[in-house]
PDB file of N, CA and C in Angstrom:
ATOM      1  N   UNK A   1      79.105 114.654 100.134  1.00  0.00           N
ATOM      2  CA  UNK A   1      78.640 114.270 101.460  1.00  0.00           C
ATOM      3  C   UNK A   1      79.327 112.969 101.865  1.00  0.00           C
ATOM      4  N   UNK A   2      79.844 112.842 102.865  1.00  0.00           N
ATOM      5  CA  UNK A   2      80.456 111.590 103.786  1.00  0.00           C
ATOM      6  C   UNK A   2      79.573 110.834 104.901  1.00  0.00           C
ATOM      7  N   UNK A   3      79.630 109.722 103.871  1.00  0.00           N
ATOM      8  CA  UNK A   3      78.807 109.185 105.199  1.00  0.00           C
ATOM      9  C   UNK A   3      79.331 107.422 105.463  1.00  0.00           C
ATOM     10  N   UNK A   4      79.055 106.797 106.810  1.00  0.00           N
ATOM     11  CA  UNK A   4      79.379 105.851 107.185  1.00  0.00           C
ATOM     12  C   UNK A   4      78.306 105.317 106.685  1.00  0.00           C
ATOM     13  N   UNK A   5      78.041 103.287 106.201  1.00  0.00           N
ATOM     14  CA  UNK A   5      76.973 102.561 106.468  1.00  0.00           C
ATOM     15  C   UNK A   5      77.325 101.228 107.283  1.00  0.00           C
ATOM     16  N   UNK A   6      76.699 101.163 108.392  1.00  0.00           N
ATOM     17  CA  UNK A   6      77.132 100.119 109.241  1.00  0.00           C
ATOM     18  C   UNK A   6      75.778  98.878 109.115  1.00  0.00           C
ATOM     19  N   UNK A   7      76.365  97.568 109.462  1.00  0.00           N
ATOM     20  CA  UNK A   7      75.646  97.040 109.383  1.00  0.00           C
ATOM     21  C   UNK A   7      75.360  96.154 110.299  1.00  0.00           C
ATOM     22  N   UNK A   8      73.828  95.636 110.772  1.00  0.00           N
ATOM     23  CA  UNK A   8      74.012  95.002 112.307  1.00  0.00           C
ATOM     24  C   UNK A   8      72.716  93.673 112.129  1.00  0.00           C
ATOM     25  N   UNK A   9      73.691  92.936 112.817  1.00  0.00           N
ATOM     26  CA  UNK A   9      72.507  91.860 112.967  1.00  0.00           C
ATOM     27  C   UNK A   9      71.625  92.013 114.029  1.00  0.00           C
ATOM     28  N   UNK A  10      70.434  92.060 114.350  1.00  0.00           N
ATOM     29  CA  UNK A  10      69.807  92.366 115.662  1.00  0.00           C
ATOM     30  C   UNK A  10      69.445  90.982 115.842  1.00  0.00           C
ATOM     31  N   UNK A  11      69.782  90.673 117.597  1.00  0.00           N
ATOM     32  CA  UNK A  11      69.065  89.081 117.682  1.00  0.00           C
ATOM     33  C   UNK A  11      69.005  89.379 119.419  1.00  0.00           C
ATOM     34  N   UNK A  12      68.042  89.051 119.942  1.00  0.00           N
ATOM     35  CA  UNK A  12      67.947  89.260 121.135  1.00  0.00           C
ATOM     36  C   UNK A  12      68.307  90.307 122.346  1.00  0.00           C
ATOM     37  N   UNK A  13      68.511  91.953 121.608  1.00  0.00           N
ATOM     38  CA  UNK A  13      68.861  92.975 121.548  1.00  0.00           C
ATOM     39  C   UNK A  13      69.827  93.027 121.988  1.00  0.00           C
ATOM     40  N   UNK A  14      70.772  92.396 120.997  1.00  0.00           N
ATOM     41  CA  UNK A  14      72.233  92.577 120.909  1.00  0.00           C
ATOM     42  C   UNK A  14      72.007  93.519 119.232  1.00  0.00           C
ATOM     43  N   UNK A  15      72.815  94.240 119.732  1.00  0.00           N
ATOM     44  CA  UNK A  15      73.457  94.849 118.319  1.00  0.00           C
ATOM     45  C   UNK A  15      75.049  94.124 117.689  1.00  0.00           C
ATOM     46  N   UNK A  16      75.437  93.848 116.905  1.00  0.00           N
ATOM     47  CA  UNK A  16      76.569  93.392 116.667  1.00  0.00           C
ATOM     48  C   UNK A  16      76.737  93.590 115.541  1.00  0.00           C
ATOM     49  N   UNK A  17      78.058  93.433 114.849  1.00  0.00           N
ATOM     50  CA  UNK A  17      78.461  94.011 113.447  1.00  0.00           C
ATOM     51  C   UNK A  17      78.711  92.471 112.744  1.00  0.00           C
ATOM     52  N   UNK A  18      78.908  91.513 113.315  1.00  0.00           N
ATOM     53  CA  UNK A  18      78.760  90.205 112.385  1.00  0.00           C
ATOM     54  C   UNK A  18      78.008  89.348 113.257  1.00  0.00           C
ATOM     55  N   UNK A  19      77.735  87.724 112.754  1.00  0.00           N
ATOM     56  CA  UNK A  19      77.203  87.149 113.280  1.00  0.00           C
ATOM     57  C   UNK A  19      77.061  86.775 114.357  1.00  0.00           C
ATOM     58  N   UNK A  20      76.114  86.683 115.343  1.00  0.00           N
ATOM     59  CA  UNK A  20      75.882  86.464 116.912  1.00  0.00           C
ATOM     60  C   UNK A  20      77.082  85.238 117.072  1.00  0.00           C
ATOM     61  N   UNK A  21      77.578  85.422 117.977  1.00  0.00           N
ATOM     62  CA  UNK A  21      78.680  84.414 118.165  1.00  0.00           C
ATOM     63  C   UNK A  21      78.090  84.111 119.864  1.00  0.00           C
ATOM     64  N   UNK A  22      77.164  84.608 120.312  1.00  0.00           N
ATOM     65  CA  UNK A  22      76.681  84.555 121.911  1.00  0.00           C
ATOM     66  C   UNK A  22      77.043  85.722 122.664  1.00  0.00           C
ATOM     67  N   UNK A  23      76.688  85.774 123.791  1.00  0.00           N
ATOM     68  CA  UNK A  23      77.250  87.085 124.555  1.00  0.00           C
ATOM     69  C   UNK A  23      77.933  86.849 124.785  1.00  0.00           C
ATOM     70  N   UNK A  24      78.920  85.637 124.966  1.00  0.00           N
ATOM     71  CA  UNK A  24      80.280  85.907 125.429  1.00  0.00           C
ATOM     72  C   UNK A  24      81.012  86.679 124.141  1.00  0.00           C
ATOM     73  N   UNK A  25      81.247  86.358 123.127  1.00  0.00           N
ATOM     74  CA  UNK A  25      81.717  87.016 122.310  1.00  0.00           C
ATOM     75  C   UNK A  25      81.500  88.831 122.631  1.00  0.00           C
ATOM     76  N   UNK A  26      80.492  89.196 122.243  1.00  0.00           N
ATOM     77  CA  UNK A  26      79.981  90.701 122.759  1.00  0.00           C
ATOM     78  C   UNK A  26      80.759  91.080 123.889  1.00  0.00           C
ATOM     79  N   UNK A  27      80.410  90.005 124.958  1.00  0.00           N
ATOM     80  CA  UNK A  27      81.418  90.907 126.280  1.00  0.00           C
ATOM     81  C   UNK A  27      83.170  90.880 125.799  1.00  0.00           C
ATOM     82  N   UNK A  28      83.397  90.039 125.259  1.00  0.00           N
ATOM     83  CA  UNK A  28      85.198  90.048 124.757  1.00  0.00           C
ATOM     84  C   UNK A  28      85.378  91.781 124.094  1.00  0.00           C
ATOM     85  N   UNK A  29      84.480  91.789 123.178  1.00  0.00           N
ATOM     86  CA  UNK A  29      84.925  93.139 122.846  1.00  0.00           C
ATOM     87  C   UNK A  29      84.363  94.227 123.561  1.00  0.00           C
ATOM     88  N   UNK A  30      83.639  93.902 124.533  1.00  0.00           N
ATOM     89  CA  UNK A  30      83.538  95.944 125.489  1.00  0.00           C
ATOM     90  C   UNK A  30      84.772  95.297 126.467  1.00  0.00           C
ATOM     91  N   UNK A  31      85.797  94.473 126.885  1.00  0.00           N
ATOM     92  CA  UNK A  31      86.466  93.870 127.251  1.00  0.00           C
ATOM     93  C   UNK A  31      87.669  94.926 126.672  1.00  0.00           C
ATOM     94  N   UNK A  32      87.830  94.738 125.363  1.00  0.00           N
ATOM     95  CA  UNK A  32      88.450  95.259 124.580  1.00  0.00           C
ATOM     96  C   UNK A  32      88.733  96.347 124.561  1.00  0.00           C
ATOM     97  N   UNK A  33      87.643  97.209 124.233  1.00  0.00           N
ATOM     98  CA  UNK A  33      87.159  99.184 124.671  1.00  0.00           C
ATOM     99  C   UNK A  33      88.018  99.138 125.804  1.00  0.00           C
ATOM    100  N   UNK A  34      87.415  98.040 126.503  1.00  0.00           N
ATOM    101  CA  UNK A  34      87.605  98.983 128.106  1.00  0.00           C
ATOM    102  C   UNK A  34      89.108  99.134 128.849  1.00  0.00           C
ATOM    103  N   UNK A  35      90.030  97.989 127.978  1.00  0.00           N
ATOM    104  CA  UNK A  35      90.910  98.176 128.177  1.00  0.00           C
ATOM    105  C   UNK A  35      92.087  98.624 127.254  1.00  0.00           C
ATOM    106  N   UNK A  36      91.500  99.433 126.144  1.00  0.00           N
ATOM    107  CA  UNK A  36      91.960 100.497 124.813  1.00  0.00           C
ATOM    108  C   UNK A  36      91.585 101.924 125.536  1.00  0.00           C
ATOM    109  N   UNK A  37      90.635 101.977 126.792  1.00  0.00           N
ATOM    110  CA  UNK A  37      90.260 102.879 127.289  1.00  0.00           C
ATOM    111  C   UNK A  37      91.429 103.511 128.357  1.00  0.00           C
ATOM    112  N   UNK A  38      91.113 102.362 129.163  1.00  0.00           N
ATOM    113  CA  UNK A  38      92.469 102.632 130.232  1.00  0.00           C
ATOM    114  C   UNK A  38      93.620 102.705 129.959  1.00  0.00           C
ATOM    115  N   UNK A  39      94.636 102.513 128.447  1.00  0.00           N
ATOM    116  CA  UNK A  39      95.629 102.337 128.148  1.00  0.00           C
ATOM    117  C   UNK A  39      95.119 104.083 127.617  1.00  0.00           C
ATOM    118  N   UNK A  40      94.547 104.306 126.983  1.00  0.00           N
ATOM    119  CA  UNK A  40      94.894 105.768 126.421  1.00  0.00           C
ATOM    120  C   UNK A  40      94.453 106.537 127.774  1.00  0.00           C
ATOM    121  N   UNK A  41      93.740 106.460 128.077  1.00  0.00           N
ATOM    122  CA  UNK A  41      93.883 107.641 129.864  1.00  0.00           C
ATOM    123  C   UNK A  41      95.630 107.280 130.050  1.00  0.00           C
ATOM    124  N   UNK A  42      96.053 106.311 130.333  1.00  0.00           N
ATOM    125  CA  UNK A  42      97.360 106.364 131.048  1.00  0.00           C
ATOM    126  C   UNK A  42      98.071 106.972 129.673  1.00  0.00           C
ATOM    127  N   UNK A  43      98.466 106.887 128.518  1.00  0.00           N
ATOM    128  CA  UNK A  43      98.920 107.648 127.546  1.00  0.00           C
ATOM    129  C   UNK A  43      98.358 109.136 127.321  1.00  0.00           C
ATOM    130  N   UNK A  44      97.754 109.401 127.353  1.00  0.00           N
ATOM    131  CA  UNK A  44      96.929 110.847 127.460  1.00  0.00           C
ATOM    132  C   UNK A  44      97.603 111.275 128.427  1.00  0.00           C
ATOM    133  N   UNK A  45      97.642 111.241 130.053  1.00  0.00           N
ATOM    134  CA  UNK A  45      98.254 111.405 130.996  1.00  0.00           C
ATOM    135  C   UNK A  45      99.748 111.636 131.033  1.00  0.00           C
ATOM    136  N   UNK A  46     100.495 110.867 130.656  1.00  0.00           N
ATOM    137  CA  UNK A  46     101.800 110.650 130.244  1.00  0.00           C
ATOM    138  C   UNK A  46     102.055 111.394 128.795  1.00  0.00           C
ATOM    139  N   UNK A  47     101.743 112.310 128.358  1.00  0.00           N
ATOM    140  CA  UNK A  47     101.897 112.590 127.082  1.00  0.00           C
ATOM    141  C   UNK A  47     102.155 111.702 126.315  1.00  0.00           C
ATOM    142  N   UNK A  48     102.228 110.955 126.190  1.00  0.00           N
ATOM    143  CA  UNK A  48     102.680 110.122 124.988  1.00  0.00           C
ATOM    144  C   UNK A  48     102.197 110.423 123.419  1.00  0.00           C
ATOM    145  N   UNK A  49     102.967 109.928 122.778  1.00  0.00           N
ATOM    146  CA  UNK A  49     102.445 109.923 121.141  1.00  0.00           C
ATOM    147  C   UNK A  49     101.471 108.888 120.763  1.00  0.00           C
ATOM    148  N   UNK A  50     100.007 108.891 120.585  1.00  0.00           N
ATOM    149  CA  UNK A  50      99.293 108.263 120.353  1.00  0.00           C
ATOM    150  C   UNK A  50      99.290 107.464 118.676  1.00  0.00           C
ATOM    151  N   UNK A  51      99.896 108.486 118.329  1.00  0.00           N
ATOM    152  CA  UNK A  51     100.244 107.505 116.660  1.00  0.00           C
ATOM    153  C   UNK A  51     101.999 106.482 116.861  1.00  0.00           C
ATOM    154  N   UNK A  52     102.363 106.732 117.729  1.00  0.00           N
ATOM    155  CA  UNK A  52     103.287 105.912 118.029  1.00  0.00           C
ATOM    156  C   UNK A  52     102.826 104.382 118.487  1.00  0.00           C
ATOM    157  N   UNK A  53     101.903 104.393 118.888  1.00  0.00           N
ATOM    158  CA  UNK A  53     101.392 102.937 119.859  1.00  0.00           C
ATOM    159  C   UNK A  53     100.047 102.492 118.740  1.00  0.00           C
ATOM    160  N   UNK A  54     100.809 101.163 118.635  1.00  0.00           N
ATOM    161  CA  UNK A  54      99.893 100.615 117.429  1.00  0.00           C
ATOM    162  C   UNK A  54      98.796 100.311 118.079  1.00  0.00           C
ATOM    163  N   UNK A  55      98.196  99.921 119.337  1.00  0.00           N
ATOM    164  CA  UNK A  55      97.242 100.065 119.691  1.00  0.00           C
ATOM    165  C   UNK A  55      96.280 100.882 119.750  1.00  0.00           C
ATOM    166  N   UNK A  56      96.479 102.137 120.181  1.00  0.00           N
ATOM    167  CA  UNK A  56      96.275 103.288 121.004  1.00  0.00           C
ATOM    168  C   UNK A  56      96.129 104.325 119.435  1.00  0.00           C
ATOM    169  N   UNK A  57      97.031 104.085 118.159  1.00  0.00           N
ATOM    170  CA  UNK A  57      97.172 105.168 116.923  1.00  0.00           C
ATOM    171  C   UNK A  57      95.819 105.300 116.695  1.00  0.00           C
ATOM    172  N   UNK A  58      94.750 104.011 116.605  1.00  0.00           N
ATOM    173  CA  UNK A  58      93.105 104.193 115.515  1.00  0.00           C
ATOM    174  C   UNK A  58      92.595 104.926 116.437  1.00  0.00           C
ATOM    175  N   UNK A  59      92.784 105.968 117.727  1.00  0.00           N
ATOM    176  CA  UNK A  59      92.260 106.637 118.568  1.00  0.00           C
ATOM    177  C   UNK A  59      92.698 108.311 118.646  1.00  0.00           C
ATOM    178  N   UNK A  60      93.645 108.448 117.408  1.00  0.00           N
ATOM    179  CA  UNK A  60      94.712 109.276 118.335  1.00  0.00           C
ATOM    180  C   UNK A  60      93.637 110.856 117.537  1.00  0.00           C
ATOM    181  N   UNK A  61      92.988 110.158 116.416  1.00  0.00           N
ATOM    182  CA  UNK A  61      92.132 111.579 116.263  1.00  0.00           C
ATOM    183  C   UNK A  61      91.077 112.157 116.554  1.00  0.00           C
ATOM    184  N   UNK A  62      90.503 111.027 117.227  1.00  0.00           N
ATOM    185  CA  UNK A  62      88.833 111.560 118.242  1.00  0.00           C
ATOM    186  C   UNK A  62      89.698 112.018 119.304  1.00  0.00           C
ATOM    187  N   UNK A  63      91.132 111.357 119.966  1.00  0.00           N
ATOM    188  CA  UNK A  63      91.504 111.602 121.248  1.00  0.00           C
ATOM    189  C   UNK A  63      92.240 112.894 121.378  1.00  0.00           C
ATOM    190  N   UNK A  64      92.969 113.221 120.113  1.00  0.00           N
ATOM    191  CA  UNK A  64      93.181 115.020 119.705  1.00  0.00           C
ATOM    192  C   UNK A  64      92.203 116.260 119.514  1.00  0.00           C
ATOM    193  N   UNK A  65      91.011 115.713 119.360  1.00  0.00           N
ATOM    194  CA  UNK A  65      89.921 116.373 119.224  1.00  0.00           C
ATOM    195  C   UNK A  65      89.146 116.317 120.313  1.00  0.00           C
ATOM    196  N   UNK A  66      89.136 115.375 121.339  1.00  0.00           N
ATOM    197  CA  UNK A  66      88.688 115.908 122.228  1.00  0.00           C
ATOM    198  C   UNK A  66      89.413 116.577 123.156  1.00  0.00           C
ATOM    199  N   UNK A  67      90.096 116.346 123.222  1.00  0.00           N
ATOM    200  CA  UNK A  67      91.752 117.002 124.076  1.00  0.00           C
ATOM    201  C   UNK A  67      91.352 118.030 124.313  1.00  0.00           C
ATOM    202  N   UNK A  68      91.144 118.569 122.679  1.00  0.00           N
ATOM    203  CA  UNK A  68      91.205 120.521 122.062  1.00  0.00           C
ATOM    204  C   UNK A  68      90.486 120.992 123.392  1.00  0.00           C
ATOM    205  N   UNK A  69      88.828 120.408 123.911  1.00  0.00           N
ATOM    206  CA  UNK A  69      87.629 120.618 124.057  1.00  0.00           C
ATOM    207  C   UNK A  69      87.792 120.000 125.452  1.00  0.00           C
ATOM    208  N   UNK A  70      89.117 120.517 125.968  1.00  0.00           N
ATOM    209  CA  UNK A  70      89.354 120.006 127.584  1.00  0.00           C
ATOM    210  C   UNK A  70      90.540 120.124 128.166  1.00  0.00           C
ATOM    211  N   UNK A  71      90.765 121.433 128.007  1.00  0.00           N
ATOM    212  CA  UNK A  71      92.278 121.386 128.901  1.00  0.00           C
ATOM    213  C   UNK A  71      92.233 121.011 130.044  1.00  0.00           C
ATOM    214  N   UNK A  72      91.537 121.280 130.830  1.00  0.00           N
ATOM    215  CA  UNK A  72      91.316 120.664 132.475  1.00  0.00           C
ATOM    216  C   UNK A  72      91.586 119.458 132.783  1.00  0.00           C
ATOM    217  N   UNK A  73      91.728 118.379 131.391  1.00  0.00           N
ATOM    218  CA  UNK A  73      91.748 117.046 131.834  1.00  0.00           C
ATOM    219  C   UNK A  73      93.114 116.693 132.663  1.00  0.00           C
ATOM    220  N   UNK A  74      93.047 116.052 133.411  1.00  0.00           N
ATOM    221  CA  UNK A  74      93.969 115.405 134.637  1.00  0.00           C
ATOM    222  C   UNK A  74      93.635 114.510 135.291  1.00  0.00           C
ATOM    223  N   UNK A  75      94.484 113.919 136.277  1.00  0.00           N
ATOM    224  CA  UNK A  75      94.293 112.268 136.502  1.00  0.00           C
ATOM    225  C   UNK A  75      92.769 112.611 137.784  1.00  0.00           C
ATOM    226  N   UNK A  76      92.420 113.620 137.573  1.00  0.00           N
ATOM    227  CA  UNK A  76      91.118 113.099 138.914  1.00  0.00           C
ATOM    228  C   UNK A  76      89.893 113.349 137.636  1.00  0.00           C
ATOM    229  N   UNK A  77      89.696 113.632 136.254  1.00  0.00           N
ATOM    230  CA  UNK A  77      88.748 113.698 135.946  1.00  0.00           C
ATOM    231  C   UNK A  77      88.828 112.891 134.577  1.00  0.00           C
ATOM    232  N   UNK A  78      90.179 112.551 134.016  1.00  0.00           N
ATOM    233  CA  UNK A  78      90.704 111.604 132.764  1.00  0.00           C
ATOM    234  C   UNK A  78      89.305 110.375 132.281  1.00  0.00           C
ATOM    235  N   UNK A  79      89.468 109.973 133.230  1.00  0.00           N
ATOM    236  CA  UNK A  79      88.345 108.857 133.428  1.00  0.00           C
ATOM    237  C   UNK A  79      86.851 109.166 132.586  1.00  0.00           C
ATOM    238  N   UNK A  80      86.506 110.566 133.481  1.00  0.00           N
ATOM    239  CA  UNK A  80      84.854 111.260 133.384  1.00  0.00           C
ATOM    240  C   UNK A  80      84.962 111.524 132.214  1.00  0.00           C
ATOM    241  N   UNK A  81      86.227 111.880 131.595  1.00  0.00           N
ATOM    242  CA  UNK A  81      86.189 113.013 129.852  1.00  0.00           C
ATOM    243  C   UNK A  81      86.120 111.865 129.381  1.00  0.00           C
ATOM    244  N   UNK A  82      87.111 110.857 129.410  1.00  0.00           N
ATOM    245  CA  UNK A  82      86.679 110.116 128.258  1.00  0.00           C
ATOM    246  C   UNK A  82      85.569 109.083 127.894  1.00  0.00           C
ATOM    247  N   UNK A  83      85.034 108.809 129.172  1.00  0.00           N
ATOM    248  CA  UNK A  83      83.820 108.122 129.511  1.00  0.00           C
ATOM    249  C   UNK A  83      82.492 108.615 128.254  1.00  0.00           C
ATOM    250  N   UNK A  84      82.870 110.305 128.397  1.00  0.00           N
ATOM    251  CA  UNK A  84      81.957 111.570 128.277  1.00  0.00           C
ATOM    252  C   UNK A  84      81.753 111.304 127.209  1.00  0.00           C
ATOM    253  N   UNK A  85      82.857 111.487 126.247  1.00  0.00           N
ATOM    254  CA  UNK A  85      83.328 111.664 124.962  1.00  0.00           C
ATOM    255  C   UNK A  85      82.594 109.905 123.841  1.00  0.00           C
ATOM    256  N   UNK A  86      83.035 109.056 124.727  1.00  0.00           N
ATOM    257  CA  UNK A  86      82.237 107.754 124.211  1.00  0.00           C
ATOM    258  C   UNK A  86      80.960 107.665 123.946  1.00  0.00           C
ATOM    259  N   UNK A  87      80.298 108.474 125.049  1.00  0.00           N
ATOM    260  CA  UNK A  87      79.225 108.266 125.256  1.00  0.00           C
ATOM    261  C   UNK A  87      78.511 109.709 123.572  1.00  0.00           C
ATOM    262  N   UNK A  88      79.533 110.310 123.829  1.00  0.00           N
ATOM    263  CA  UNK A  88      78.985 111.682 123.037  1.00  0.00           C
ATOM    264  C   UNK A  88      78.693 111.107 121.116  1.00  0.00           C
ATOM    265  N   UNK A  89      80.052 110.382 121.002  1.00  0.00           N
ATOM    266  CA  UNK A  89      80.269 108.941 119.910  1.00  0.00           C
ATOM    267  C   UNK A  89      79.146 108.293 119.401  1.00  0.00           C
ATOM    268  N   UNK A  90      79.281 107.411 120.443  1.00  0.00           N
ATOM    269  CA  UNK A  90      77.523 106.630 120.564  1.00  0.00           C
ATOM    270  C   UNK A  90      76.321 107.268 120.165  1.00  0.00           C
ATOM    271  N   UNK A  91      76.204 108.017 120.607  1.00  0.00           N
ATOM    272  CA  UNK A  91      74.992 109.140 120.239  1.00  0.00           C
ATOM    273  C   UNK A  91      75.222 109.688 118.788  1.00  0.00           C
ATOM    274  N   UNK A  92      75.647 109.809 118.717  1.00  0.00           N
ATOM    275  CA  UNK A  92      75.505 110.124 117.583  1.00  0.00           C
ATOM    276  C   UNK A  92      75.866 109.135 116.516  1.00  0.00           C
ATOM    277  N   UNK A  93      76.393 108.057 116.813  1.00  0.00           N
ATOM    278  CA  UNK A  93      76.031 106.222 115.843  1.00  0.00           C
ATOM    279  C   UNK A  93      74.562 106.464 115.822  1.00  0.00           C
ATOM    280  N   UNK A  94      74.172 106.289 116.852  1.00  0.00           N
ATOM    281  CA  UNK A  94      72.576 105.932 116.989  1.00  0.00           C
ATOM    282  C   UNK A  94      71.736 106.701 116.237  1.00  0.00           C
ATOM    283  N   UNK A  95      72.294 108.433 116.459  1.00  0.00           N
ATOM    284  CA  UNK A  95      71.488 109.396 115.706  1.00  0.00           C
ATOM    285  C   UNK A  95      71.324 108.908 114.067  1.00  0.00           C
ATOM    286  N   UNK A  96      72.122 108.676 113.597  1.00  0.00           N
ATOM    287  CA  UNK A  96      72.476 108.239 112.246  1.00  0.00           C
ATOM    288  C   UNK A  96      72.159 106.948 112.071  1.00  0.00           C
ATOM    289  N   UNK A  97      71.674 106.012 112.804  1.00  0.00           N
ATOM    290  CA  UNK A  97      71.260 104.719 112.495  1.00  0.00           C
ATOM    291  C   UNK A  97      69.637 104.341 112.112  1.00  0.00           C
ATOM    292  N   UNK A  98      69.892 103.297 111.322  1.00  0.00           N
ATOM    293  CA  UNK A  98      68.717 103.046 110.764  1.00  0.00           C
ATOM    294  C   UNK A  98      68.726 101.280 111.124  1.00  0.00           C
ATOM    295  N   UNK A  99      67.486 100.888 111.624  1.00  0.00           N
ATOM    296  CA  UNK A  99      67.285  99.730 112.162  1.00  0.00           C
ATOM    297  C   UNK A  99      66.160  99.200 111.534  1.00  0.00           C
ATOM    298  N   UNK A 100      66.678  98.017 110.451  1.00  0.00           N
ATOM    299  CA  UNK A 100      65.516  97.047 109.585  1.00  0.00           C
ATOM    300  C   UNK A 100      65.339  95.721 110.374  1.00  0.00           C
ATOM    301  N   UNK A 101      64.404  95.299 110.685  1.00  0.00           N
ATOM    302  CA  UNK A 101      63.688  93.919 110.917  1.00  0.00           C
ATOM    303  C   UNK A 101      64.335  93.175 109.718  1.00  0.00           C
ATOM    304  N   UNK A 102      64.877  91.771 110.127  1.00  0.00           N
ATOM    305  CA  UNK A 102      64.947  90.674 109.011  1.00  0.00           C
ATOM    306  C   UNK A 102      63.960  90.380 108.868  1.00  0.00           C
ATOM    307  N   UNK A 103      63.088  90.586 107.977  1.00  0.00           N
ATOM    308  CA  UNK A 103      61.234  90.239 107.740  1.00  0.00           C
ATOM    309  C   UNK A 103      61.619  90.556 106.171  1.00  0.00           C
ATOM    310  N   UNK A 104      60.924  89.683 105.899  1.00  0.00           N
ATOM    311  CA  UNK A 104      60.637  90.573 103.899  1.00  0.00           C
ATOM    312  C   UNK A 104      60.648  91.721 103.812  1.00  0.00           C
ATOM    313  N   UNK A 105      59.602  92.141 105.033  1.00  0.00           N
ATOM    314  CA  UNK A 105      59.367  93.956 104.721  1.00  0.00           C
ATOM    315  C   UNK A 105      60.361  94.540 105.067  1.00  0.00           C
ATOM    316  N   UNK A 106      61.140  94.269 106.450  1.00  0.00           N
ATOM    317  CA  UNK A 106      62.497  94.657 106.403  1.00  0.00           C
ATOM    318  C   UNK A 106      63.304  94.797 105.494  1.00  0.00           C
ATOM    319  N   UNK A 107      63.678  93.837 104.843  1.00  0.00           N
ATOM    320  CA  UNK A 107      64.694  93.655 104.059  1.00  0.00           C
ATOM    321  C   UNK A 107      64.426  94.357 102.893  1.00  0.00           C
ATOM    322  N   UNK A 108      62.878  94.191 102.321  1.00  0.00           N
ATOM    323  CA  UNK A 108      62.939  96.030 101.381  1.00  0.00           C
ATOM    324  C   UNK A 108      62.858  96.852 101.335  1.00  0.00           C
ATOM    325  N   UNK A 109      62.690  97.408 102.822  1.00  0.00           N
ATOM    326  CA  UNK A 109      63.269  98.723 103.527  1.00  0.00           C
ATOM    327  C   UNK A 109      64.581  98.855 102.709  1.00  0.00           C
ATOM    328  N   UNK A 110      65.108  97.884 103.161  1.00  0.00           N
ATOM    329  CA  UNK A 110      67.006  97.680 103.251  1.00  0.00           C
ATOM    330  C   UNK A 110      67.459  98.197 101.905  1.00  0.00           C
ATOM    331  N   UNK A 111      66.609  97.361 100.734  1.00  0.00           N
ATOM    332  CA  UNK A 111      66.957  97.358  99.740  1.00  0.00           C
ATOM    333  C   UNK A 111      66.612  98.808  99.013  1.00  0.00           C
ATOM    334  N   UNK A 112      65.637  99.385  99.190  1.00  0.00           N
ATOM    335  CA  UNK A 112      64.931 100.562  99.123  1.00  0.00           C
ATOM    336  C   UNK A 112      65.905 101.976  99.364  1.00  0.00           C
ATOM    337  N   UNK A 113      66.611 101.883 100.533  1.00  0.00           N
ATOM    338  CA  UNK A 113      67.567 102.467 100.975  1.00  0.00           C
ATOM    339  C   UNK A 113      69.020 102.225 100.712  1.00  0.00           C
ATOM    340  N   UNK A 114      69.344 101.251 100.164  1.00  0.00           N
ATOM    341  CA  UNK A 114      70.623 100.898  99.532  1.00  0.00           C
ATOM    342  C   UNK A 114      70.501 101.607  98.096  1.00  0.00           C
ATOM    343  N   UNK A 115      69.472 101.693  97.573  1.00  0.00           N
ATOM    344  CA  UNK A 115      69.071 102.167  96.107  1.00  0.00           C
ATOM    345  C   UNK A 115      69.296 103.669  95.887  1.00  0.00           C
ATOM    346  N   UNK A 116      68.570 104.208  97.062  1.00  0.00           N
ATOM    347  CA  UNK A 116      68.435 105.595  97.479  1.00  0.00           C
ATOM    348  C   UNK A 116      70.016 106.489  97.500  1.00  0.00           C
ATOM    349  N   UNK A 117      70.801 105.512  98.302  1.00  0.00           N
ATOM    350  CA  UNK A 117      72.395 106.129  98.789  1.00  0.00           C
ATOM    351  C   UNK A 117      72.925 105.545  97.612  1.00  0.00           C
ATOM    352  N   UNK A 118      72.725 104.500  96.623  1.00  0.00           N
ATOM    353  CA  UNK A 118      73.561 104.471  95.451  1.00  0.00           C
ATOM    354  C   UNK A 118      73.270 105.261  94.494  1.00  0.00           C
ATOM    355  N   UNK A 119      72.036 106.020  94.081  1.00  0.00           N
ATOM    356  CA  UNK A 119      71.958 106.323  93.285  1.00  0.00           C
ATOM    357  C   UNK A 119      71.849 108.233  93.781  1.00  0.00           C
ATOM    358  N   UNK A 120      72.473 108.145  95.135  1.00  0.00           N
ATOM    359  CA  UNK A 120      72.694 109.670  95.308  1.00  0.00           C
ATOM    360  C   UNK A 120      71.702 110.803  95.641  1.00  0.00           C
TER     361      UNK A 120
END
């Protein structure tokens, strides 16, 4: 079985993968997405080779796979699919996520469940 474990600090319902650095930090990276987003619509569009563009390559196999699951895509709906497809992503992070309180009791949730997936 394959599985991801992610890990998140919760602080003022921010989710984040390391320490709160403030929301500006947070907005830098959907900053980021959003413009890893618009560069692969315009590469998608343009055929391009997505493992060619060192940017654009850590995308090129959700972005082949969704491709499969959309020939129709073209520049009046590029936007909506991949919007779609993020959103489809997300959902299913979330489905698979597990959210502990930093509290004692939290944290032996945490530990409880670290035990569980190490020992299989």
């Amino acid at each position: 079985m394959d599985f991801f474990c992610f890990f998140f600090q919760a602080e003022d319902g921010i989710r984040d993968f390391c320490l709160s650095r403030g929301l500006g930090d947070v907005y830098k990276r959907q900053g980021r997405l959003k413009k890893e987003m618009a560069d692969l619509k315009t590469a998608l569009l343009n055929g391009e080779n997505l493992r060619e563009n060192e940017e654009l390559a850590k995308h090129a196999d959700w972005a082949e796979e969704f491709m499969g699951r959309h020939p129709e895509f073209n520049a009046d709906n590029a936007e909506e699919i991949i919007k779609d497809e993020i959103g489809q992503v997300f959902a299913k992070v979330l489905e698979c996520a597990g959210v502990y309180k930093c509290t004692a009791e939290g944290r032996e949730h945490l530990k409880k469940f670290l035990t569980e997936v190490q020992n299989g």
